[in-house]
N, C-alpha and C. Protein backbone atom coordinates (compact mmCIF):
# COMPACT_ATOMS: atom_id res chain seq x y z
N UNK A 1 -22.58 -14.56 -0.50
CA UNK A 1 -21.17 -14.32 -0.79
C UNK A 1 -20.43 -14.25 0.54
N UNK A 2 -19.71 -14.99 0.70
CA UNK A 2 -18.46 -14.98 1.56
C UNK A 2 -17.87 -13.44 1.78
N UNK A 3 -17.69 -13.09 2.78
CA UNK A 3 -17.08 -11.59 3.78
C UNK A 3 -15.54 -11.63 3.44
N UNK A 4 -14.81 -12.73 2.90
CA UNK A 4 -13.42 -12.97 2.57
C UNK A 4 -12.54 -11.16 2.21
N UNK A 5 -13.63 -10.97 0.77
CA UNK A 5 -13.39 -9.57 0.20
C UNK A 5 -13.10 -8.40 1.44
N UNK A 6 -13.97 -8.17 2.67
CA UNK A 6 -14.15 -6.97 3.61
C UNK A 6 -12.38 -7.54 4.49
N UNK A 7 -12.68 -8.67 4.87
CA UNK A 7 -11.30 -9.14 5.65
C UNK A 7 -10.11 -8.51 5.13
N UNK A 8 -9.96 -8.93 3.90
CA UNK A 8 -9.01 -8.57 2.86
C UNK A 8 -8.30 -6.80 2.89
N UNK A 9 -9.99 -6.62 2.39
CA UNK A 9 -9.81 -4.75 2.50
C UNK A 9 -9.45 -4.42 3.78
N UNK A 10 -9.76 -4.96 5.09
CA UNK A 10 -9.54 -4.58 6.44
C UNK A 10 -8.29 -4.70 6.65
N UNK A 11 -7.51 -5.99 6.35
CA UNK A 11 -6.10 -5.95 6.61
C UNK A 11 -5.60 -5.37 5.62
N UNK A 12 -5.58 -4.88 4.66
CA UNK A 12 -5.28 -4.02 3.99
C UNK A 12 -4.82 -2.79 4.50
N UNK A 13 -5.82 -2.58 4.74
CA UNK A 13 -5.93 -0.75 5.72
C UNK A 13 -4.90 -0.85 6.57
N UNK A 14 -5.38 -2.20 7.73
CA UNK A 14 -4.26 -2.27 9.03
C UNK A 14 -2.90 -2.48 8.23
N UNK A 15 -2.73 -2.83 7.45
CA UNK A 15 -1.46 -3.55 6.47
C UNK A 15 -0.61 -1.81 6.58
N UNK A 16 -1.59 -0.99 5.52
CA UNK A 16 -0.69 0.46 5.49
C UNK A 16 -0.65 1.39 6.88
N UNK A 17 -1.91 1.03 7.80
CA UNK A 17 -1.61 2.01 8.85
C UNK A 17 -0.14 1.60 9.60
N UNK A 18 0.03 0.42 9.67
CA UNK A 18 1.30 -0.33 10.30
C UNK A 18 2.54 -0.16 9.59
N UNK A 19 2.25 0.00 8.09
CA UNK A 19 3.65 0.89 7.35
C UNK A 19 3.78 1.84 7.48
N UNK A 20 2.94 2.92 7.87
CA UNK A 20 3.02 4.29 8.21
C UNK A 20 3.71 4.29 9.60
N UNK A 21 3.20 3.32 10.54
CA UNK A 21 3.66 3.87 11.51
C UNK A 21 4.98 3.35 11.76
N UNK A 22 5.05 1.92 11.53
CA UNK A 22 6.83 1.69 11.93
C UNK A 22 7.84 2.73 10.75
N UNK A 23 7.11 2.51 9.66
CA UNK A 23 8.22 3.34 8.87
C UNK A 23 8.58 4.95 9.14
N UNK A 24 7.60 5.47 9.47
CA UNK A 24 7.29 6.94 9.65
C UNK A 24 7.54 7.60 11.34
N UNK A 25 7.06 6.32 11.78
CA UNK A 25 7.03 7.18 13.08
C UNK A 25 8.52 6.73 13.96
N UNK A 26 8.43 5.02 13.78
CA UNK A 26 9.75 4.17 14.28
C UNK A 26 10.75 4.28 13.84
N UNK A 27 11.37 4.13 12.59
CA UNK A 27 12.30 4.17 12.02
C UNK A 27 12.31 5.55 10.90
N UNK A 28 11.75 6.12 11.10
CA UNK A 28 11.92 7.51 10.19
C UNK A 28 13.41 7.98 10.03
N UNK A 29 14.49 8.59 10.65
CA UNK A 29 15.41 8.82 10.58
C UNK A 29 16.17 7.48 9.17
N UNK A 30 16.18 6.77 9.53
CA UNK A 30 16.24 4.74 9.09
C UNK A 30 15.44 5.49 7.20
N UNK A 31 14.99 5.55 7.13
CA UNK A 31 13.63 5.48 6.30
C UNK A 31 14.49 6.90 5.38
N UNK A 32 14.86 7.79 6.05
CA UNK A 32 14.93 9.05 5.26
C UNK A 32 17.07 8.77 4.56
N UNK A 33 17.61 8.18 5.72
CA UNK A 33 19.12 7.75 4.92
C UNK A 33 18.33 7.09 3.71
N UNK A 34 17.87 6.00 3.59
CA UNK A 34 17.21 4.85 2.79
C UNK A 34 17.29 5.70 1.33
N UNK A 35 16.15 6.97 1.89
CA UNK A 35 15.85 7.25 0.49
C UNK A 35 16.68 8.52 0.08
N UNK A 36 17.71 8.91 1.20
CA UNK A 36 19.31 9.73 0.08
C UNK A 36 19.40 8.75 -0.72
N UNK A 37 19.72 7.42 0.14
CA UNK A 37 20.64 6.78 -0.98
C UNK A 37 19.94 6.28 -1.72
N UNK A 38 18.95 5.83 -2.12
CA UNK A 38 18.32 5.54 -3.24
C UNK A 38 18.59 6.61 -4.54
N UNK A 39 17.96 7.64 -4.07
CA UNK A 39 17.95 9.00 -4.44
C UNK A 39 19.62 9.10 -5.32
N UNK A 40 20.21 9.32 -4.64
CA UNK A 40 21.56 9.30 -4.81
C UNK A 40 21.96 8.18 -6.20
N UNK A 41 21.06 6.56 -5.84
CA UNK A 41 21.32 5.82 -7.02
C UNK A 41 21.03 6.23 -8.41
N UNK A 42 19.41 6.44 -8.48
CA UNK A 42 18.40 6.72 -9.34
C UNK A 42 18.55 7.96 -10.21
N UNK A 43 19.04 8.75 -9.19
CA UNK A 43 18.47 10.02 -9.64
C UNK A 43 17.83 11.08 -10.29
N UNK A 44 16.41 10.47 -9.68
CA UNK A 44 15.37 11.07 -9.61
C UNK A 44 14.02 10.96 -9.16
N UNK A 45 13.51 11.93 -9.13
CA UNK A 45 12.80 11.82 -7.44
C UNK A 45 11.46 10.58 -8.23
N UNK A 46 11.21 11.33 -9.46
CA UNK A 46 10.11 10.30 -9.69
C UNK A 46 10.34 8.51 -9.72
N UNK A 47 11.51 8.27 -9.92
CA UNK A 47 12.04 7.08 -9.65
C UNK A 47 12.16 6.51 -8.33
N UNK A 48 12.51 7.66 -7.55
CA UNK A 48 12.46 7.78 -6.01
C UNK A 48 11.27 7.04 -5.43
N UNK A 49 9.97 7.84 -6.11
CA UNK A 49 8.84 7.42 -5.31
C UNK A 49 8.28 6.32 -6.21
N UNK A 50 8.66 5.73 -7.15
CA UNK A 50 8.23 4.80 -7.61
C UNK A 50 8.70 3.49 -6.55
N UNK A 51 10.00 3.74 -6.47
CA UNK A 51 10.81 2.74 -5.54
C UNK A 51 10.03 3.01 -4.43
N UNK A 52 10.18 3.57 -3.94
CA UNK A 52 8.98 3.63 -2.18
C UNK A 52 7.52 3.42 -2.48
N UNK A 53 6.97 3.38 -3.64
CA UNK A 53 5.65 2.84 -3.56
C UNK A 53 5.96 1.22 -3.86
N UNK A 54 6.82 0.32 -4.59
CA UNK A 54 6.72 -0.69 -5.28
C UNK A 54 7.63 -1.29 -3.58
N UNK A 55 8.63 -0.72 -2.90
CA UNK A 55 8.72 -1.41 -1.76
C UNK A 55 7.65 -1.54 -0.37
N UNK A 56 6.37 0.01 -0.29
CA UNK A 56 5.66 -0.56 0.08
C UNK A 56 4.37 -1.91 -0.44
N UNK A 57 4.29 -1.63 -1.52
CA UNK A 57 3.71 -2.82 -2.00
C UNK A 57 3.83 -4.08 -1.74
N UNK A 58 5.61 -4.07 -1.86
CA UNK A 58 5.90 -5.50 -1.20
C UNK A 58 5.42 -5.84 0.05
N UNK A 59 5.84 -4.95 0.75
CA UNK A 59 5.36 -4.90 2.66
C UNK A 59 3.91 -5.02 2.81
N UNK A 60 3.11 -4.81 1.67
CA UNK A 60 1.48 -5.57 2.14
C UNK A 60 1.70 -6.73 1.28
N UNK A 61 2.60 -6.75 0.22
CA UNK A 61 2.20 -8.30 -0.08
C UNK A 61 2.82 -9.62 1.07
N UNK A 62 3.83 -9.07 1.70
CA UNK A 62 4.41 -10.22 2.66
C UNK A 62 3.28 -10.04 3.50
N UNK A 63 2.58 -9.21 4.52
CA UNK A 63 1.76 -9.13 5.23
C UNK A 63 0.45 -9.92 4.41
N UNK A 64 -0.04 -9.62 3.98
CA UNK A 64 -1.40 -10.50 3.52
C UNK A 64 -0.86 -11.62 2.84
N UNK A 65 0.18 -12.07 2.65
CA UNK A 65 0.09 -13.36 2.05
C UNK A 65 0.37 -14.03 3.14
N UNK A 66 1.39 -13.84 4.39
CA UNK A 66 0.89 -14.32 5.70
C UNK A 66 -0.18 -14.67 6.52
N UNK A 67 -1.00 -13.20 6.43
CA UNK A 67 -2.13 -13.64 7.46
C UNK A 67 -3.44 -14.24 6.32
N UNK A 68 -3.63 -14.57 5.14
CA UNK A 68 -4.42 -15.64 4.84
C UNK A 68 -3.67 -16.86 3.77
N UNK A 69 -2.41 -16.81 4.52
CA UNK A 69 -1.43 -17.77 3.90
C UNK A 69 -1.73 -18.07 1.72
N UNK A 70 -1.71 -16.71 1.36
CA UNK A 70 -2.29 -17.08 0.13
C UNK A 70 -1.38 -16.08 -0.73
N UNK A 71 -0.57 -16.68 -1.61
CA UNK A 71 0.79 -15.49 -2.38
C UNK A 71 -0.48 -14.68 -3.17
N UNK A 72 -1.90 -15.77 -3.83
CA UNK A 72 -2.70 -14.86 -4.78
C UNK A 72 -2.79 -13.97 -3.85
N UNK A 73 -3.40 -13.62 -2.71
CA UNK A 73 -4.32 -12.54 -2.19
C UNK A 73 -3.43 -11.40 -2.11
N UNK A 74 -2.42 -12.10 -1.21
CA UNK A 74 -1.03 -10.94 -0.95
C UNK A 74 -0.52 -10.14 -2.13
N UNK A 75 -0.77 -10.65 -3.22
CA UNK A 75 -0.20 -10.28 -4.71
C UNK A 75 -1.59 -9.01 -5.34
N UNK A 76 -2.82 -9.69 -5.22
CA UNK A 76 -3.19 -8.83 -5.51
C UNK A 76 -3.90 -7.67 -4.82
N UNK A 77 -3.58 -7.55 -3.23
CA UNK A 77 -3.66 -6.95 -2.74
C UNK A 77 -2.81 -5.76 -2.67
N UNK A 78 -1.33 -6.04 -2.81
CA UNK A 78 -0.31 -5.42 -3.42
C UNK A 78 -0.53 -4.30 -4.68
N UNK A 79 -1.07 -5.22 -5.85
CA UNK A 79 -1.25 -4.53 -7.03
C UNK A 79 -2.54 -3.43 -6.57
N UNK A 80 -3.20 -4.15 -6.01
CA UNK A 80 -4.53 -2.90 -6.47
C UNK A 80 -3.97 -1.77 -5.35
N UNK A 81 -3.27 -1.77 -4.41
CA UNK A 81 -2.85 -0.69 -3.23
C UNK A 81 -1.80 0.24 -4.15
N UNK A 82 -1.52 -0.80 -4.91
CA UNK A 82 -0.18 0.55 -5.58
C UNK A 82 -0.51 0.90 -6.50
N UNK A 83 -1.71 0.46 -7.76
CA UNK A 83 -2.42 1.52 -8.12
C UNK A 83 -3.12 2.31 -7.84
N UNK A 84 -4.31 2.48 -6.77
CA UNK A 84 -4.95 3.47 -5.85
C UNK A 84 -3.62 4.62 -5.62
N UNK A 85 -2.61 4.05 -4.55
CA UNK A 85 -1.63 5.04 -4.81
C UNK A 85 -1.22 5.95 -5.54
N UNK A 86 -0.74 5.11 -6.21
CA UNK A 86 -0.31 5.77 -7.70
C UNK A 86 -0.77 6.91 -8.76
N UNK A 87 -2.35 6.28 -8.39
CA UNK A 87 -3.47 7.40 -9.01
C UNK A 87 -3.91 8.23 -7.82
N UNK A 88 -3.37 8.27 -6.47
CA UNK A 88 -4.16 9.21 -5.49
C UNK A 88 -2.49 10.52 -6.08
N UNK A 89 -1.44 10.15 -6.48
CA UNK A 89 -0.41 10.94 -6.12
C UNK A 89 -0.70 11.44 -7.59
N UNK A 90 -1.04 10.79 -8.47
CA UNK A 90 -0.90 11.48 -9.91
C UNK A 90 -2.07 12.70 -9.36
N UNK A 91 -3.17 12.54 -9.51
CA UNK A 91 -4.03 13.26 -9.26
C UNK A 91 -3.88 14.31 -8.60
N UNK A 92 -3.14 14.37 -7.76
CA UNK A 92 -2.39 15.52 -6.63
C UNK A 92 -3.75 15.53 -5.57
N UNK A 93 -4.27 14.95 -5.24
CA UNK A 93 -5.63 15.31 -4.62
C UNK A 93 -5.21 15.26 -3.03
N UNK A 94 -5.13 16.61 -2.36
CA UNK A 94 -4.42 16.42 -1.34
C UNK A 94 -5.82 16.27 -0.03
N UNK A 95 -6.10 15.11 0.67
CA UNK A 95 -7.50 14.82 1.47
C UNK A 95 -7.08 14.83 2.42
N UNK A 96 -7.44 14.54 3.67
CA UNK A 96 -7.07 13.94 5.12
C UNK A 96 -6.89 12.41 5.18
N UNK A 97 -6.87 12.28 5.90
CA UNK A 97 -6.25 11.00 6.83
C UNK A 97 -7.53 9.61 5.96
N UNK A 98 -8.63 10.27 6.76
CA UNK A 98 -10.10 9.62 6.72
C UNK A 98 -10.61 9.86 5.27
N UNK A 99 -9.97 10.45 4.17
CA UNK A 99 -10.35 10.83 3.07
C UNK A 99 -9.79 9.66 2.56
N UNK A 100 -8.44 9.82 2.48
CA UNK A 100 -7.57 8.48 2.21
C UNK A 100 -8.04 6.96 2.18
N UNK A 101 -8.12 7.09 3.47
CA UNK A 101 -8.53 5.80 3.77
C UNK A 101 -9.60 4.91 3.40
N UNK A 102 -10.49 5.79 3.09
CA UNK A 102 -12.15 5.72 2.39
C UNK A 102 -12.14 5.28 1.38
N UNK A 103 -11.06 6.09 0.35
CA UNK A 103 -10.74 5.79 -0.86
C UNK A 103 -10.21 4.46 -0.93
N UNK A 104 -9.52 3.62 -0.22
CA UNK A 104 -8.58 3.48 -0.34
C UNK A 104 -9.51 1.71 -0.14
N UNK A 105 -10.26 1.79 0.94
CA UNK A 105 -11.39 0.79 1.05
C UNK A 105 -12.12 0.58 0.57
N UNK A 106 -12.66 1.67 -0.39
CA UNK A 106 -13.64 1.57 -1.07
C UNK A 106 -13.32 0.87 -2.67
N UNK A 107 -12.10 1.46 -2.98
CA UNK A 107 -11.70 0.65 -3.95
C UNK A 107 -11.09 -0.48 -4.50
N UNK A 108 -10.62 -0.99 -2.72
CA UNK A 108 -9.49 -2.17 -2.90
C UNK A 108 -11.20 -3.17 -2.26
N UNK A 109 -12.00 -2.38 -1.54
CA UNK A 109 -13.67 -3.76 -1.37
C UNK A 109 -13.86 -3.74 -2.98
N UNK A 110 -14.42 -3.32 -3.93
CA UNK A 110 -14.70 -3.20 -5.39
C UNK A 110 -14.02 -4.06 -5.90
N UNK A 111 -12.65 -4.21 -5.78
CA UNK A 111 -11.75 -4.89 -6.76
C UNK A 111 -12.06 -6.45 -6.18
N UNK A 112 -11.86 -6.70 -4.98
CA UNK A 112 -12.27 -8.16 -4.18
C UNK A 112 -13.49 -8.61 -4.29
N UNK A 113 -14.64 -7.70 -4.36
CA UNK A 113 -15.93 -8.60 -4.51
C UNK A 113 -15.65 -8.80 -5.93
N UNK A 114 -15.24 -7.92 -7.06
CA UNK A 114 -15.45 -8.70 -8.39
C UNK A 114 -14.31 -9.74 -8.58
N UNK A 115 -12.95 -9.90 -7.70
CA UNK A 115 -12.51 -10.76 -8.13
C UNK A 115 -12.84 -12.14 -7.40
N UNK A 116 -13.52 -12.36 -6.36
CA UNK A 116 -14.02 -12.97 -5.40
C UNK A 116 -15.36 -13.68 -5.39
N UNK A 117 -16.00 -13.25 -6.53
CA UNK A 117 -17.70 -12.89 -6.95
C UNK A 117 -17.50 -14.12 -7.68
């Protein structure tokens, strides 16, 4: 079997550490108007973070559909990151950094070898 799947999960990871950091660390101030006004549109927070999970989603799907020029991969790399999400926040399961991340590889490698297999 082709390593395609680990690549995938790897830029993956680099995909969100690089949204964390320009969004969070670079443009944070940028990032927090963003989501008054969202906030302000919606109103409400759970809508709030739906919108900030489904716009980071996008931001790994432009990123991986770039670096292996492929809308499938980028797409479903997207989907399976924003369900992991989705279910790390429902769950409330509050981990570290390296907890996260584990999870986060471990389930988006799973989803690629069977769709890849």
């Amino acid at each position: 079997m082709e390593l395609v799947w680990f690549y995938i999960a790897v830029f993956l990871a680099i995909s969100d550490e690089l949204h964390t950091r320009i969004l969070w660390k670079t443009f944070m101030d940028f990032y927090i108007l963003l989501a008054g006004i969202i906030r302000e549109i919606v109103h409400s927070n759970i809508r709030l973070w739906l919108i900030h999970e489904g716009l980071e989603a996008l931001f790994h799907f432009i990123i991986l559909s770039i670096i292996f020029l492929s809308i499938e991969i980028g797409f479903l790399a997207a989907i399976i990151h924003l369900i992991v999400d989705i279910y790390h926040q429902i769950t409330g399961l509050e981990h570290g950094w390296l907890y996260h991340r584990a999870l986060h590889f471990t389930i988006e490698s799973f989803f690629f070898i069977l769709v890849l297999s």
